[in-house]
C-alpha atoms as a PDB file:
ATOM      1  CA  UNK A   1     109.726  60.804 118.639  1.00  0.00           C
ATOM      2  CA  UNK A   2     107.989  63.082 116.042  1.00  0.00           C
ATOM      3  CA  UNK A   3     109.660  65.417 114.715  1.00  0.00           C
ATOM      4  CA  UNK A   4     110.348  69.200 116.001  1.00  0.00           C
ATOM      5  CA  UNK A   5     111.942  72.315 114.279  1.00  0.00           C
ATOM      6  CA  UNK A   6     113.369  75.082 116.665  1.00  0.00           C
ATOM      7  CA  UNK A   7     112.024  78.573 116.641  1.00  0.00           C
ATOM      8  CA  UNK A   8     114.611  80.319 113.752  1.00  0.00           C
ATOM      9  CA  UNK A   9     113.171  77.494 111.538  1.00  0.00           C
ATOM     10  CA  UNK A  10     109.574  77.865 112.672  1.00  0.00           C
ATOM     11  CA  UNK A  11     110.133  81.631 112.225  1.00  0.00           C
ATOM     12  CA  UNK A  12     111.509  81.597 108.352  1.00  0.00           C
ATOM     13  CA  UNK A  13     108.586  78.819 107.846  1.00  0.00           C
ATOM     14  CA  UNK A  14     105.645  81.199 109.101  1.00  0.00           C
ATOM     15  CA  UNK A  15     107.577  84.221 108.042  1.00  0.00           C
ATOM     16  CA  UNK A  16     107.210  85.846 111.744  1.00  0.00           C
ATOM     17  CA  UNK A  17     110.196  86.517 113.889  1.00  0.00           C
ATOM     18  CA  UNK A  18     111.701  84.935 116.651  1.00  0.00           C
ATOM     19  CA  UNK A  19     110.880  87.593 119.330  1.00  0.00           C
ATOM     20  CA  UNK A  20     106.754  87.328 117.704  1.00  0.00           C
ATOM     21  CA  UNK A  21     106.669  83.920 118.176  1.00  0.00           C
ATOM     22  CA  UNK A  22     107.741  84.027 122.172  1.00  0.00           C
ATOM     23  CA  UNK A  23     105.660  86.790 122.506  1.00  0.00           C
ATOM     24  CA  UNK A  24     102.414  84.820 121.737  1.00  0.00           C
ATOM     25  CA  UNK A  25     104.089  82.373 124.129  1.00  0.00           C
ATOM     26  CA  UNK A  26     104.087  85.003 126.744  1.00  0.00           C
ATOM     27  CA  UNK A  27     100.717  85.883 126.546  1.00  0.00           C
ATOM     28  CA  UNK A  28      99.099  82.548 126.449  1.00  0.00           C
ATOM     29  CA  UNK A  29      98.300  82.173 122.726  1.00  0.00           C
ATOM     30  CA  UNK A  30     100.949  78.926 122.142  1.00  0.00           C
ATOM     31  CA  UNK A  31     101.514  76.861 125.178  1.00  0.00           C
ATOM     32  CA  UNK A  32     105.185  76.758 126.478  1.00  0.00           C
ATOM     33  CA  UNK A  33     106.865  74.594 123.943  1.00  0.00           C
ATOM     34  CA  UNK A  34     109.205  71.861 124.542  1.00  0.00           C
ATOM     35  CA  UNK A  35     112.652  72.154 125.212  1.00  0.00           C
ATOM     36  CA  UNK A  36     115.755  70.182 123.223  1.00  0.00           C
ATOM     37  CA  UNK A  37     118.521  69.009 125.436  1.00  0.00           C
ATOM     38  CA  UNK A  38     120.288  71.901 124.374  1.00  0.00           C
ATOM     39  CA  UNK A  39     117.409  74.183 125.802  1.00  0.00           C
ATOM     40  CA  UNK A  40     115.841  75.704 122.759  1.00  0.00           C
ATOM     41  CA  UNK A  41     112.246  75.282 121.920  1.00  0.00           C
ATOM     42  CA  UNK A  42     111.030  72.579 120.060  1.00  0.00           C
ATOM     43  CA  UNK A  43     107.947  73.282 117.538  1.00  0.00           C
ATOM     44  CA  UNK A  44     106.125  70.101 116.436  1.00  0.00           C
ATOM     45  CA  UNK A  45     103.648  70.407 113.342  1.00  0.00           C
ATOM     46  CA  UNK A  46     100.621  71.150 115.127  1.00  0.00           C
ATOM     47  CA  UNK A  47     102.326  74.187 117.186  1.00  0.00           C
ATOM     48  CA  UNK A  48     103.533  75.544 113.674  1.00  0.00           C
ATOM     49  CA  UNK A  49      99.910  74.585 112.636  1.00  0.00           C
ATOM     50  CA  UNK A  50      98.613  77.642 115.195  1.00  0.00           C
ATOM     51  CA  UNK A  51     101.616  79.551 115.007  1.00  0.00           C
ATOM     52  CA  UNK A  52     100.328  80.462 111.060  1.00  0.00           C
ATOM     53  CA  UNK A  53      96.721  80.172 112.049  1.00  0.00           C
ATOM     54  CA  UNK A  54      97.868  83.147 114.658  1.00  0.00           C
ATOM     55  CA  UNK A  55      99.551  85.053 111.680  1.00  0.00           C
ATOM     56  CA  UNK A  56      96.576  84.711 109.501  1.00  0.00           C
ATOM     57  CA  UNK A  57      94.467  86.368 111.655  1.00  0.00           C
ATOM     58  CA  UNK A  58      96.094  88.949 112.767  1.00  0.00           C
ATOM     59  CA  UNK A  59      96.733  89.712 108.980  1.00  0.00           C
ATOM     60  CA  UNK A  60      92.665  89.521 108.182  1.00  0.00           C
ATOM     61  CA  UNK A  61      92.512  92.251 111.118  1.00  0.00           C
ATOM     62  CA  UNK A  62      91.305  89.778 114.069  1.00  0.00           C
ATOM     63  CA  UNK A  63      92.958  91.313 117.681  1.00  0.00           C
ATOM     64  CA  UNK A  64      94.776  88.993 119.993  1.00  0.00           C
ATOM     65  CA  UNK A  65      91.704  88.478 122.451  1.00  0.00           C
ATOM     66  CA  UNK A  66      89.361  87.513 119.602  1.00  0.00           C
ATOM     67  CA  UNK A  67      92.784  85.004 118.495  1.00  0.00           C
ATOM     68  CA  UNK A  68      93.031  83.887 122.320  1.00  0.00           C
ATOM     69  CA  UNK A  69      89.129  83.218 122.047  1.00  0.00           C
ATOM     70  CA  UNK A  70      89.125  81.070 119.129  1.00  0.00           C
ATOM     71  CA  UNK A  71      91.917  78.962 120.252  1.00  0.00           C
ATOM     72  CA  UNK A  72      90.140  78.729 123.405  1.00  0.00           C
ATOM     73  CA  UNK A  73      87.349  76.957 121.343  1.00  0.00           C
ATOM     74  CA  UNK A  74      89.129  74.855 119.521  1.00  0.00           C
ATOM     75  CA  UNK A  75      91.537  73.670 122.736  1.00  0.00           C
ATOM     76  CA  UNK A  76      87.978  72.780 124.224  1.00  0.00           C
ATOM     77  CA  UNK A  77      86.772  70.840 121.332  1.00  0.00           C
ATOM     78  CA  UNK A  78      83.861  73.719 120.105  1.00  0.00           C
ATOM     79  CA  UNK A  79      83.385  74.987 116.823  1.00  0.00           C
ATOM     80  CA  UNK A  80      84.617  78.518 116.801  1.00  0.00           C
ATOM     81  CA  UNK A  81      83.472  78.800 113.224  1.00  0.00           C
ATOM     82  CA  UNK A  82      80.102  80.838 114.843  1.00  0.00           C
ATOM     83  CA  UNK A  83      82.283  82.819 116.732  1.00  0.00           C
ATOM     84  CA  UNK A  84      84.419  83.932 113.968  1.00  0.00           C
ATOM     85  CA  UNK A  85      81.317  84.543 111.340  1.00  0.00           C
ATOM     86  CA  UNK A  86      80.314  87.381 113.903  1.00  0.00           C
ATOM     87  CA  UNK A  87      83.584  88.260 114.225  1.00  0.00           C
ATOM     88  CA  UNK A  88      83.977  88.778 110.512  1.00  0.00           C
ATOM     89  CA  UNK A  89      80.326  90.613 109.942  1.00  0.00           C
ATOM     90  CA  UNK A  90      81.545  93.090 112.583  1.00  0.00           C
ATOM     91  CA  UNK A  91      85.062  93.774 110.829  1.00  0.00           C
ATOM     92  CA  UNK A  92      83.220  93.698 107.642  1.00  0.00           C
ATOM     93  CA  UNK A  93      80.751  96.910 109.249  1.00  0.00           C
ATOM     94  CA  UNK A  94      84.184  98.207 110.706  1.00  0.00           C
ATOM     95  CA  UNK A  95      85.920  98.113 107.477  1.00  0.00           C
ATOM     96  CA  UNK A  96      82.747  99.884 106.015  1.00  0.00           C
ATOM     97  CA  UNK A  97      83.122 102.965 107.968  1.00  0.00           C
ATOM     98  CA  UNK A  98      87.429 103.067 108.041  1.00  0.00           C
ATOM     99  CA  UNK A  99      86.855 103.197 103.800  1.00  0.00           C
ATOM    100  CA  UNK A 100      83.634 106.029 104.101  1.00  0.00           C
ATOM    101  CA  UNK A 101      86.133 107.854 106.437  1.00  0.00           C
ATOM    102  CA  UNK A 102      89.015 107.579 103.962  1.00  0.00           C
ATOM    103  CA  UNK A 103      86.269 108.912 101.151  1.00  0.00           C
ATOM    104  CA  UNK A 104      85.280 111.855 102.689  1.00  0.00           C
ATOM    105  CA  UNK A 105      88.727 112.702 103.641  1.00  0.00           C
ATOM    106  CA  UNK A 106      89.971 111.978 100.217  1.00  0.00           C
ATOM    107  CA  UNK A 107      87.039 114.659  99.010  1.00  0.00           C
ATOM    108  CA  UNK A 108      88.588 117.126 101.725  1.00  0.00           C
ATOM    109  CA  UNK A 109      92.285 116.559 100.608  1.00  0.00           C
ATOM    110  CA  UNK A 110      91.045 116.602  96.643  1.00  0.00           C
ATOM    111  CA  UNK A 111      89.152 119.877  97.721  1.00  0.00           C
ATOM    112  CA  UNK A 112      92.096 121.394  99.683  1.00  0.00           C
ATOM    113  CA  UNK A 113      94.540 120.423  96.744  1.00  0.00           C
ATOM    114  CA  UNK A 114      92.438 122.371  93.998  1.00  0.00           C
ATOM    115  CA  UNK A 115      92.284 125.381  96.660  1.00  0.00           C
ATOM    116  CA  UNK A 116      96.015 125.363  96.806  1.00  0.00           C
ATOM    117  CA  UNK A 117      96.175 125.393  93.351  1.00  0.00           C
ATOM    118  CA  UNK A 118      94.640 128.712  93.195  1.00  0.00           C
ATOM    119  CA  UNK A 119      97.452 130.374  96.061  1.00  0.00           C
ATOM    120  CA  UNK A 120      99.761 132.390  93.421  1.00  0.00           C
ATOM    121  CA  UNK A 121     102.963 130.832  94.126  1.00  0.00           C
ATOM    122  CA  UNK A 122     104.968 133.396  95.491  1.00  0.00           C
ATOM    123  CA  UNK A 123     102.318 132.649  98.529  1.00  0.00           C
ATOM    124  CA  UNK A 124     103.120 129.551  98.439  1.00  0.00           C
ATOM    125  CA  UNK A 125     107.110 130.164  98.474  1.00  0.00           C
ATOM    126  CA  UNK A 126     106.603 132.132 101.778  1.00  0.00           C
ATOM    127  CA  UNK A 127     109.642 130.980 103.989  1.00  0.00           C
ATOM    128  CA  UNK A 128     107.864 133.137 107.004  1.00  0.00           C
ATOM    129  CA  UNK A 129     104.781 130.891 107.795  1.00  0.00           C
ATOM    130  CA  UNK A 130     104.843 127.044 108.281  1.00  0.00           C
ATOM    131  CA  UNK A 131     102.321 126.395 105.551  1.00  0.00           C
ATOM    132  CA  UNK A 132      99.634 128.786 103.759  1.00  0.00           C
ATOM    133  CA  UNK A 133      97.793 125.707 102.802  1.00  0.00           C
ATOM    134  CA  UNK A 134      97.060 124.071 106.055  1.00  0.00           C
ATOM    135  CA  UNK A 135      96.899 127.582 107.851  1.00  0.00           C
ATOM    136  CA  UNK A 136      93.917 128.210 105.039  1.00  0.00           C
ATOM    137  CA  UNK A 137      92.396 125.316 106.409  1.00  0.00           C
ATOM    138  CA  UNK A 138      92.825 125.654 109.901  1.00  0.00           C
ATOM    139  CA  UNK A 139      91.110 129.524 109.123  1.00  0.00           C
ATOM    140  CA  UNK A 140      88.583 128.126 107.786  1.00  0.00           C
ATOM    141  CA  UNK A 141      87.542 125.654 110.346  1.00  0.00           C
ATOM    142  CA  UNK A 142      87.822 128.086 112.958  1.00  0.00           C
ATOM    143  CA  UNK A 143      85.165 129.959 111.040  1.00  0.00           C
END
């Protein structure tokens, strides 16, 4: 019989917790594991193999259909290495618009920040409005 770790000691291995792992159990990415006598699962190598293959790519940004369809490869003995390159240019293009987004709002707090500079900061200590700064902004939106 090989040998078989239960799902605390899986867990600590793949640093992932319990509930994690039987989640991707519920939803199809790790086939029902076996059970011990005592009725807890029973990981062998390979299962930990995908459990940290799962982790991995959720942690490079993959979601848990592209995950599901990459396994799916694999389980039917296809290179999913295609399948993941286009995966990765499109993250790649996706990542490329999340950081101009972050720029430009980064020159619009930078902006925002030197305007509030300029309020005189009795303004500023004004208990009767939420927040001249934002307010400021908001005004001049609505303009």
């Amino acid at each position: 019989m090989s040998q078989s770790w239960q799902i605390g000691q899986v867990a600590r291995q793949v640093d992932l917790s319990p509930k994690t792992i039987r989640y991707y159990e519920s939803i199809g990415l790790l086939p029902e594991p076996r059970r011990g006598p005592n009725g807890y699962r029973q990981y062998t190598a390979e299962e930990i193999e995908r459990i940290d293959f799962i982790r991995r790519a959720r942690t490079l940004g993959f979601g848990l259909d592209e995950i599901r369809e990459i396994l799916a490869l694999r389980d039917r003995n296809e290179a999913p290495c295609p399948y993941v390159l286009s995966l990765i240019a499109s993250k790649i293009q996706q990542v490329e618009r999340q950081i101009a987004d972050l720029r430009r709002l980064q020159k619009e707090l930078e902006t925002l920040r030197r305007q509030a500079e300029a309020i005189p900061l009795e303004v500023l200590a004004n208990k009767s409005c939420l927040c001249h700064i934002i307010e400021n902004l908001a005004l001049e939106e609505a303009q």
